[in-house]
PDB file of N, CA and C in Angstrom:
ATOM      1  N   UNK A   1      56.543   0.937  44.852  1.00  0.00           N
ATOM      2  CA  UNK A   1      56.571  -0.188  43.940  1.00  0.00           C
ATOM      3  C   UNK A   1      55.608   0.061  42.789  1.00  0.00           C
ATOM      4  N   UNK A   2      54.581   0.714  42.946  1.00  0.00           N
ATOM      5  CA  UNK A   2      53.588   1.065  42.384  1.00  0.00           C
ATOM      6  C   UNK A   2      53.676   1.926  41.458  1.00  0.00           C
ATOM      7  N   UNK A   3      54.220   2.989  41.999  1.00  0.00           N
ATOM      8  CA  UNK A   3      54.749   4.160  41.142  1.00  0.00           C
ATOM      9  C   UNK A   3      55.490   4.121  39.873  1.00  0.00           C
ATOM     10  N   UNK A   4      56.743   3.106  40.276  1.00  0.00           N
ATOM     11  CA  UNK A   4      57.364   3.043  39.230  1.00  0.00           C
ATOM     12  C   UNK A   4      57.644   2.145  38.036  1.00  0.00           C
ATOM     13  N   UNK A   5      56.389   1.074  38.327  1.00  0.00           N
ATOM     14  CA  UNK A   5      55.767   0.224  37.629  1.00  0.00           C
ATOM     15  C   UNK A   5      54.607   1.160  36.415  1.00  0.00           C
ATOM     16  N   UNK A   6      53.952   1.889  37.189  1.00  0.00           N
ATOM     17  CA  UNK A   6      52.621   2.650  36.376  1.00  0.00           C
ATOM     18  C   UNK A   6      53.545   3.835  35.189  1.00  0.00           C
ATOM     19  N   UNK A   7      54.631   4.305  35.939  1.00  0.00           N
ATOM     20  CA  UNK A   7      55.318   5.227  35.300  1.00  0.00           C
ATOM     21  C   UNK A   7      55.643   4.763  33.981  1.00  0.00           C
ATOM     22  N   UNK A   8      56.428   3.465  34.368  1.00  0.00           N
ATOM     23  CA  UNK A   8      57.403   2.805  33.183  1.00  0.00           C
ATOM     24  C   UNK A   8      56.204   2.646  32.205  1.00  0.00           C
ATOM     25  N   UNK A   9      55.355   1.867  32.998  1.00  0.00           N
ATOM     26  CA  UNK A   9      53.930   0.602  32.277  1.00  0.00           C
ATOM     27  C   UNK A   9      53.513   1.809  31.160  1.00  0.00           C
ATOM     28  N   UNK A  10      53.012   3.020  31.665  1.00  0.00           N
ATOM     29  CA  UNK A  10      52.348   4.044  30.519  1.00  0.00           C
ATOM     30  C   UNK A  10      53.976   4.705  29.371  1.00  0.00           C
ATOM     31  N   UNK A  11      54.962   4.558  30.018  1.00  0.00           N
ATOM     32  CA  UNK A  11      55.862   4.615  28.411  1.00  0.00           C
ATOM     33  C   UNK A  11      55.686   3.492  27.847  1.00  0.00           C
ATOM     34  N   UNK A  12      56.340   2.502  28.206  1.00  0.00           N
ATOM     35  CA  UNK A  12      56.083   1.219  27.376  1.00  0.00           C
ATOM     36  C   UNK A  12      54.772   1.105  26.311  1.00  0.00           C
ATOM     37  N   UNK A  13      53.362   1.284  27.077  1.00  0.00           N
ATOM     38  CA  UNK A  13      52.279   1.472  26.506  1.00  0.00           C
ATOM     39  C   UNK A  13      52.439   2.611  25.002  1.00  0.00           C
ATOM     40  N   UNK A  14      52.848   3.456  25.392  1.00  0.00           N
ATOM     41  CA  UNK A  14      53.010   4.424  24.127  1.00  0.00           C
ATOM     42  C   UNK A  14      54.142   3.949  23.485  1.00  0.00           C
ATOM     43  N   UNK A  15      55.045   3.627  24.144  1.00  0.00           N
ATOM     44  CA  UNK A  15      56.362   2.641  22.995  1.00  0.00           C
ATOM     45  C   UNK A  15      56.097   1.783  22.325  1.00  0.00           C
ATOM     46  N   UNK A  16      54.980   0.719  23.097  1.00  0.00           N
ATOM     47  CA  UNK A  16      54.925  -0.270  22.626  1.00  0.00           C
ATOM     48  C   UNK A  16      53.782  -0.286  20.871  1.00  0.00           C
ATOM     49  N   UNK A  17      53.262   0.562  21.610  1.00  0.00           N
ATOM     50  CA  UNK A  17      52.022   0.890  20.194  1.00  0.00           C
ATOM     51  C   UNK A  17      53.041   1.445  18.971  1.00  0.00           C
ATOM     52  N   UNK A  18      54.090   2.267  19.406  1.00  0.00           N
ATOM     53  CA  UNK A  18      54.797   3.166  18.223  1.00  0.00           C
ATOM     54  C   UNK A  18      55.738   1.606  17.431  1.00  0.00           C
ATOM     55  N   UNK A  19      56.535   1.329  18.466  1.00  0.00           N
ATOM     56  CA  UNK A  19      57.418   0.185  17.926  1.00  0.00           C
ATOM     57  C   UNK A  19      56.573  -0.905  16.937  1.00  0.00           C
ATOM     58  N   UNK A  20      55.548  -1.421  17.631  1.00  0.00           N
ATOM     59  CA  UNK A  20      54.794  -2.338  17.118  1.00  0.00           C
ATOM     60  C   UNK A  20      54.722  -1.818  15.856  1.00  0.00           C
ATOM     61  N   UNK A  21      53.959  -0.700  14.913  1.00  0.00           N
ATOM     62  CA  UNK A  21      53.805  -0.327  13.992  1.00  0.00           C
ATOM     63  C   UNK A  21      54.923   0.033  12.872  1.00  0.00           C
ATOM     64  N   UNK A  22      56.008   0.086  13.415  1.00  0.00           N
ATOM     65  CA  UNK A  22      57.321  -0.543  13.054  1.00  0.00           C
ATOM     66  C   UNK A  22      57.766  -1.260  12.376  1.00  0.00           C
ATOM     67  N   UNK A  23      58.061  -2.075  13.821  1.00  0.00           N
ATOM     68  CA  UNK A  23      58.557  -3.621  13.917  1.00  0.00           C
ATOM     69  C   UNK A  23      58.311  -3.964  15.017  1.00  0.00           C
ATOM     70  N   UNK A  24      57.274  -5.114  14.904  1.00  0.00           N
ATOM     71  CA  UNK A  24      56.548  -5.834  16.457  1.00  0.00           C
ATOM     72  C   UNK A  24      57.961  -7.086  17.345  1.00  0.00           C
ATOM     73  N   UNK A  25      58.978  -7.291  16.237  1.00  0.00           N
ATOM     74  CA  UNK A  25      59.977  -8.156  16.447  1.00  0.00           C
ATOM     75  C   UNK A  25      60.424  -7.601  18.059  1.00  0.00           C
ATOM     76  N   UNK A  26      60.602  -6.148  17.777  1.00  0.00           N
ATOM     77  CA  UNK A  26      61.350  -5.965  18.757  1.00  0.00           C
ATOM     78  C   UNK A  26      60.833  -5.427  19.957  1.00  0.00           C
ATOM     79  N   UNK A  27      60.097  -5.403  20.774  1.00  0.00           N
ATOM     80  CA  UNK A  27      58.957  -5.525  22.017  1.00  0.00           C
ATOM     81  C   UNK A  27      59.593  -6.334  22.874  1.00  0.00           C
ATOM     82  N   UNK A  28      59.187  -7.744  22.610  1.00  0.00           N
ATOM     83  CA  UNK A  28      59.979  -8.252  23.994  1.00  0.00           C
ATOM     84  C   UNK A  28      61.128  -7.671  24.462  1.00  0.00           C
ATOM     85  N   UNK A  29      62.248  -7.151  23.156  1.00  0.00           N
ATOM     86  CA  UNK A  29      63.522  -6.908  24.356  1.00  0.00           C
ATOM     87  C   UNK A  29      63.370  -5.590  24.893  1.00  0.00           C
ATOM     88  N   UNK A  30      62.041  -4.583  24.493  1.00  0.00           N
ATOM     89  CA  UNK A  30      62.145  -3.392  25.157  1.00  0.00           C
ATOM     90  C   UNK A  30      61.277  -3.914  26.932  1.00  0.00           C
ATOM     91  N   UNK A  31      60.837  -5.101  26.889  1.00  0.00           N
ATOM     92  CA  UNK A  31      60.135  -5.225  27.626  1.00  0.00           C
ATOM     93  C   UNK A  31      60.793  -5.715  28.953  1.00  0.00           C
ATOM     94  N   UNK A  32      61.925  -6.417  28.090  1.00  0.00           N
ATOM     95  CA  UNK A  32      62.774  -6.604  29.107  1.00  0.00           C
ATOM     96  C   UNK A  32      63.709  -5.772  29.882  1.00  0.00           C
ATOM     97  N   UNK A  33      64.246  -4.704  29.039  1.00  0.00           N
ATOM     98  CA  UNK A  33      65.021  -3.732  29.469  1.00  0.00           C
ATOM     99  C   UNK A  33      63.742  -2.470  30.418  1.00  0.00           C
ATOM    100  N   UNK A  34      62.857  -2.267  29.894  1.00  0.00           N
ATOM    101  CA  UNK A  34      61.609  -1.638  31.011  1.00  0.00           C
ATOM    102  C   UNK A  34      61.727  -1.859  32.339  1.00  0.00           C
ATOM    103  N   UNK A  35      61.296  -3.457  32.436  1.00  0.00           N
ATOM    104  CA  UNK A  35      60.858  -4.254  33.265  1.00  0.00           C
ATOM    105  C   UNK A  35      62.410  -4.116  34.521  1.00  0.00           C
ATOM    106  N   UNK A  36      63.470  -3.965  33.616  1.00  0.00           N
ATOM    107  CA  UNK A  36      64.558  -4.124  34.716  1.00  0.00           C
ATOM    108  C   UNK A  36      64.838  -2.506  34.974  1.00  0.00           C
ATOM    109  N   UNK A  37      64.402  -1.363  34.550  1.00  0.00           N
ATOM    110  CA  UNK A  37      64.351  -0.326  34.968  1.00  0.00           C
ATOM    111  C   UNK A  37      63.303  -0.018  35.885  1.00  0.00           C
ATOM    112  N   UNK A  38      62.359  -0.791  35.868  1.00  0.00           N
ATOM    113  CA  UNK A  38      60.979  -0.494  36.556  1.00  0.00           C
ATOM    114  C   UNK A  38      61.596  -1.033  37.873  1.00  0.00           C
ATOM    115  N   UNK A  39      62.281  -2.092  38.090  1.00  0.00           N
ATOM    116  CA  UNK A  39      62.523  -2.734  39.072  1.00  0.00           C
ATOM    117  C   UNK A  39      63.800  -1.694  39.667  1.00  0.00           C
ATOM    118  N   UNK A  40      64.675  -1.563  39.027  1.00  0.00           N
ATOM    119  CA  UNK A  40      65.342   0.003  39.301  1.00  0.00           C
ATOM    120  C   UNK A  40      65.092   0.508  40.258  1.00  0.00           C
ATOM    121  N   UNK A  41      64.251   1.583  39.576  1.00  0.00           N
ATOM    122  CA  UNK A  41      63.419   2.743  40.065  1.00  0.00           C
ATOM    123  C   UNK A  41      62.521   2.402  41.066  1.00  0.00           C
ATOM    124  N   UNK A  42      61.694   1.432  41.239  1.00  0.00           N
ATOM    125  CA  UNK A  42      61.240   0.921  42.387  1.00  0.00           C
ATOM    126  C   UNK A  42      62.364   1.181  43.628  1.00  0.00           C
ATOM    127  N   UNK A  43      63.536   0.253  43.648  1.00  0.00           N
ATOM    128  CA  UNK A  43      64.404   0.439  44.615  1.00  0.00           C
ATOM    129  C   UNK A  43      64.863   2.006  45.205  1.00  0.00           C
ATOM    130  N   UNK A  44      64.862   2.581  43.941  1.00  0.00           N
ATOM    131  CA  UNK A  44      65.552   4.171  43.880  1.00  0.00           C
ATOM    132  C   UNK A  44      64.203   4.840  45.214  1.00  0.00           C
ATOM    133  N   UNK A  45      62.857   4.710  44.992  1.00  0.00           N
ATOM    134  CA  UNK A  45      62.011   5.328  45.251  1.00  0.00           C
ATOM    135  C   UNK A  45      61.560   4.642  46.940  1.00  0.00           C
ATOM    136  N   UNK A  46      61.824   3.645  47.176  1.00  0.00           N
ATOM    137  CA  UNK A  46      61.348   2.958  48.428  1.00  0.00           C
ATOM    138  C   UNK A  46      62.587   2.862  49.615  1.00  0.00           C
ATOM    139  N   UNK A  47      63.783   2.746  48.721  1.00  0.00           N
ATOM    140  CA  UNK A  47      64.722   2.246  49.804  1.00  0.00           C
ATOM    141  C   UNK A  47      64.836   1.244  50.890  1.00  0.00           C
ATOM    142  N   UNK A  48      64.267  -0.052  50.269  1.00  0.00           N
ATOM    143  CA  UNK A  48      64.249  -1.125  51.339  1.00  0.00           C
ATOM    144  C   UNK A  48      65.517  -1.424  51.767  1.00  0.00           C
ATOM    145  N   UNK A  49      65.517  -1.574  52.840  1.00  0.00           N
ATOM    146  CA  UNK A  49      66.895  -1.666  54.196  1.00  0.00           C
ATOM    147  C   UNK A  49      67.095  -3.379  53.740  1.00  0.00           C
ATOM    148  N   UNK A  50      66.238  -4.547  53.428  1.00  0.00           N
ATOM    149  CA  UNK A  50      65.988  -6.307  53.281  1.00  0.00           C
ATOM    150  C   UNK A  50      66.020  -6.190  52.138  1.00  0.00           C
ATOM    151  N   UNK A  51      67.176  -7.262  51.388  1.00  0.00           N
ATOM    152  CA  UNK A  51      66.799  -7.412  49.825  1.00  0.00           C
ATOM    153  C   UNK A  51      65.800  -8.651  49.357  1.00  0.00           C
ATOM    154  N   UNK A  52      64.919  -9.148  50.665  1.00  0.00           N
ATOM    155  CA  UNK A  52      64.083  -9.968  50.098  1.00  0.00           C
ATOM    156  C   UNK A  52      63.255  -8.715  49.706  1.00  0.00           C
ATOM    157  N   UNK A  53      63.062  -7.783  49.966  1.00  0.00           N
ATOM    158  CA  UNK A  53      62.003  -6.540  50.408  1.00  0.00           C
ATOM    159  C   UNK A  53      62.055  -6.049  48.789  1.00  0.00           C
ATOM    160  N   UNK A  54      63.703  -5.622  48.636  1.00  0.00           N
ATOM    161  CA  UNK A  54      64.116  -5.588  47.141  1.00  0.00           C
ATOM    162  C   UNK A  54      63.767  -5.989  46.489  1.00  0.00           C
ATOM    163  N   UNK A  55      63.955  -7.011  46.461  1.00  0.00           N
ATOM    164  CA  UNK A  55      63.444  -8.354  45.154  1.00  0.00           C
ATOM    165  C   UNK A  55      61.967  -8.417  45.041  1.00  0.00           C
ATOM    166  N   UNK A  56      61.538  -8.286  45.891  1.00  0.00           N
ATOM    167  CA  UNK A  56      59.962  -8.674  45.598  1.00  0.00           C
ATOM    168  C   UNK A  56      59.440  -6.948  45.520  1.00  0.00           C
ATOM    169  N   UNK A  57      59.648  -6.106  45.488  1.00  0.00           N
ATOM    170  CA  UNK A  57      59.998  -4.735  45.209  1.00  0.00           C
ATOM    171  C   UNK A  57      59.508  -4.774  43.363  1.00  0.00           C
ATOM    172  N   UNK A  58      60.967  -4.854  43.328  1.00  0.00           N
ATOM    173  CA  UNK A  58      61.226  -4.874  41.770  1.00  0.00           C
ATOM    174  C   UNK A  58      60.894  -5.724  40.688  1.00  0.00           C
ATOM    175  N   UNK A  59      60.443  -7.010  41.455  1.00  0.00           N
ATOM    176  CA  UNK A  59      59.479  -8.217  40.696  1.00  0.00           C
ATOM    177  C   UNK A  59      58.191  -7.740  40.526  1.00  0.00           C
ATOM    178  N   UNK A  60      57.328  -7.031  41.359  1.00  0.00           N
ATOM    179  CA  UNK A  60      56.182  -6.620  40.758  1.00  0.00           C
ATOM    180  C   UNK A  60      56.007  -5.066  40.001  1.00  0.00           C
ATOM    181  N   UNK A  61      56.935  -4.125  40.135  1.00  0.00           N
ATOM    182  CA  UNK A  61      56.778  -3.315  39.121  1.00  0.00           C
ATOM    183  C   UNK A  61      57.384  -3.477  37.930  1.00  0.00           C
ATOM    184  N   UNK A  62      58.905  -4.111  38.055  1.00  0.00           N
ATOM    185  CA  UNK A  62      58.612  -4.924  36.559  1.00  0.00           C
ATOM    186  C   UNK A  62      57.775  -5.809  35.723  1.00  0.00           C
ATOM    187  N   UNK A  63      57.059  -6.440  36.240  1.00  0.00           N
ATOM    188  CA  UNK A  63      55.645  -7.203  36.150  1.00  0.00           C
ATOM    189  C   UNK A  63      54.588  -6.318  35.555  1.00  0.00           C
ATOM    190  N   UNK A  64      54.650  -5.267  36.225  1.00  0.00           N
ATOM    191  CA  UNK A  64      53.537  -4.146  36.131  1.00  0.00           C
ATOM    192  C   UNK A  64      54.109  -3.271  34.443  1.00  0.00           C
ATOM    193  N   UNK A  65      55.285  -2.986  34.732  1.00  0.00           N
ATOM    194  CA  UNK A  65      55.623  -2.557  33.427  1.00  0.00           C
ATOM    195  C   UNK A  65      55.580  -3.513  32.257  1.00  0.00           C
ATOM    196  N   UNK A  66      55.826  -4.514  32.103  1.00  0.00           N
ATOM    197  CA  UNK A  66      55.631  -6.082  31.457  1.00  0.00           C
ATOM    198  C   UNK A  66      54.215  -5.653  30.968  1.00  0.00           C
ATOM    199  N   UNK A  67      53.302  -5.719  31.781  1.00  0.00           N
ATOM    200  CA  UNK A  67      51.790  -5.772  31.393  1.00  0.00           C
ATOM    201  C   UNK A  67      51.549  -4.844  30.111  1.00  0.00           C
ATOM    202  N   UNK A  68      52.340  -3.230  31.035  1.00  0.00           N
ATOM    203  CA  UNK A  68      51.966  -1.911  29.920  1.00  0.00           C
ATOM    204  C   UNK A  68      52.431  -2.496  28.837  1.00  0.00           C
ATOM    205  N   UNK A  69      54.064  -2.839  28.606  1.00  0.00           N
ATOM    206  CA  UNK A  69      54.325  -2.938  27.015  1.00  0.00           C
ATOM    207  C   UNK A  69      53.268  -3.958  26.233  1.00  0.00           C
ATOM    208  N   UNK A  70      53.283  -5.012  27.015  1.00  0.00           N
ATOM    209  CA  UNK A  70      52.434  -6.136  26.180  1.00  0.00           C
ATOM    210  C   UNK A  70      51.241  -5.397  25.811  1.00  0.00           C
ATOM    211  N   UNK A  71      50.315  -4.670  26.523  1.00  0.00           N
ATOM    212  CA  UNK A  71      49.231  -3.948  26.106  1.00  0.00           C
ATOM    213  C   UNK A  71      48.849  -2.597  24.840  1.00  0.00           C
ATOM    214  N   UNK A  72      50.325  -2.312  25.103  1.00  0.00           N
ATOM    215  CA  UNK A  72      50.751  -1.535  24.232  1.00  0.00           C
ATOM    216  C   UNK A  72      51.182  -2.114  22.629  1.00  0.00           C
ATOM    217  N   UNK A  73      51.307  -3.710  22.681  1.00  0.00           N
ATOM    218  CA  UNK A  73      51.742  -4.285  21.617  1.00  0.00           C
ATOM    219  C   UNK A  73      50.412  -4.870  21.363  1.00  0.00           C
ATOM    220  N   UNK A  74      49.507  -5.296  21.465  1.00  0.00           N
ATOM    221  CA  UNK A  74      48.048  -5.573  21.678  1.00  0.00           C
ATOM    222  C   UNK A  74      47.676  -4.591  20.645  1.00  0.00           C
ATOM    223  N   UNK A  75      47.664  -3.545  21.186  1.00  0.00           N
ATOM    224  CA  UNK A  75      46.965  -2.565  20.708  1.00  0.00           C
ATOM    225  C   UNK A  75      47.758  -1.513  19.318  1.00  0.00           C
ATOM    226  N   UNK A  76      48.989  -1.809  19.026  1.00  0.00           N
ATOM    227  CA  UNK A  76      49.556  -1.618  18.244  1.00  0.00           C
ATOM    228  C   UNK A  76      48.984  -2.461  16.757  1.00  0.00           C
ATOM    229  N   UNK A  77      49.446  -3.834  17.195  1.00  0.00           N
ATOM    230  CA  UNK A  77      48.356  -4.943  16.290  1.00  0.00           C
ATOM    231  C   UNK A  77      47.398  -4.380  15.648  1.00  0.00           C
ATOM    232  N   UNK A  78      46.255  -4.051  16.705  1.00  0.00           N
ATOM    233  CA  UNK A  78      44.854  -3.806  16.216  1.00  0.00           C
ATOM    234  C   UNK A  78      45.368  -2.614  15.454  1.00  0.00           C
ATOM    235  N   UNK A  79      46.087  -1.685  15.497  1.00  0.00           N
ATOM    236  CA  UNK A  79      45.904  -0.523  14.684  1.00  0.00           C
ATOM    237  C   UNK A  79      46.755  -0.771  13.017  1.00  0.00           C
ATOM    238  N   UNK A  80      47.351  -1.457  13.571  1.00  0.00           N
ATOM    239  CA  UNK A  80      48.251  -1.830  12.004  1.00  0.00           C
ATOM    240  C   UNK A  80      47.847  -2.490  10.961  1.00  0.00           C
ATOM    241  N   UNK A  81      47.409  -1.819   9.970  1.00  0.00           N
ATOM    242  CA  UNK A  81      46.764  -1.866   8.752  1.00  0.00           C
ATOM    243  C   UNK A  81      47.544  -3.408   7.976  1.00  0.00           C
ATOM    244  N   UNK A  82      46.506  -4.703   7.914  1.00  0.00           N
ATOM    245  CA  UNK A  82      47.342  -5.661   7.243  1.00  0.00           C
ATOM    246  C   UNK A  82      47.184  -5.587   5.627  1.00  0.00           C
ATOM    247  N   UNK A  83      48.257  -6.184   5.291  1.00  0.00           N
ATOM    248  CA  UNK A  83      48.596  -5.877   4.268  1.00  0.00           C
ATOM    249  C   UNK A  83      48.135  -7.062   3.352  1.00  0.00           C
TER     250      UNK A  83
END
């Protein structure tokens, strides 16, 4: 669950800084599409037999990836020269 939360969380983090400097508009929906790959790949990597096991699986490494992008958009901010 861990794994593929930290995986996603550090692209997002570097996505999120590149996009932001961009266009910050569009973050949330990468965050959303992350977040449901993170939850993915969680499943891919654990193989829970219970889809409560699933679900709460893929709710916290999408969560976890959630965090990276937002942090990554944080910190995009601070670097973007206002105009």
């Amino acid at each position: 669950m861990f794994k593929s939360g930290l995986i996603l969380g550090i692209v997002g983090l570097i996505l999120g800084i590149g996009i932001t400097l961009l266009t910050p508009i569009c973050v949330p929906c990468l965050a959303l599409f992350l977040g449901l790959g993170a939850g993915f790949l969680a499943n891919v990597f654990e193989k829970p037999m219970v889809q409560n096991r699933a679900v709460k699986s893929g709710a916290y490494s999408g969560a976890i990836a959630g965090i990276g992008i937002i942090l990554g958009q944080v910190f995009g901010a601070l670097i973007t020269p206002s105009t």
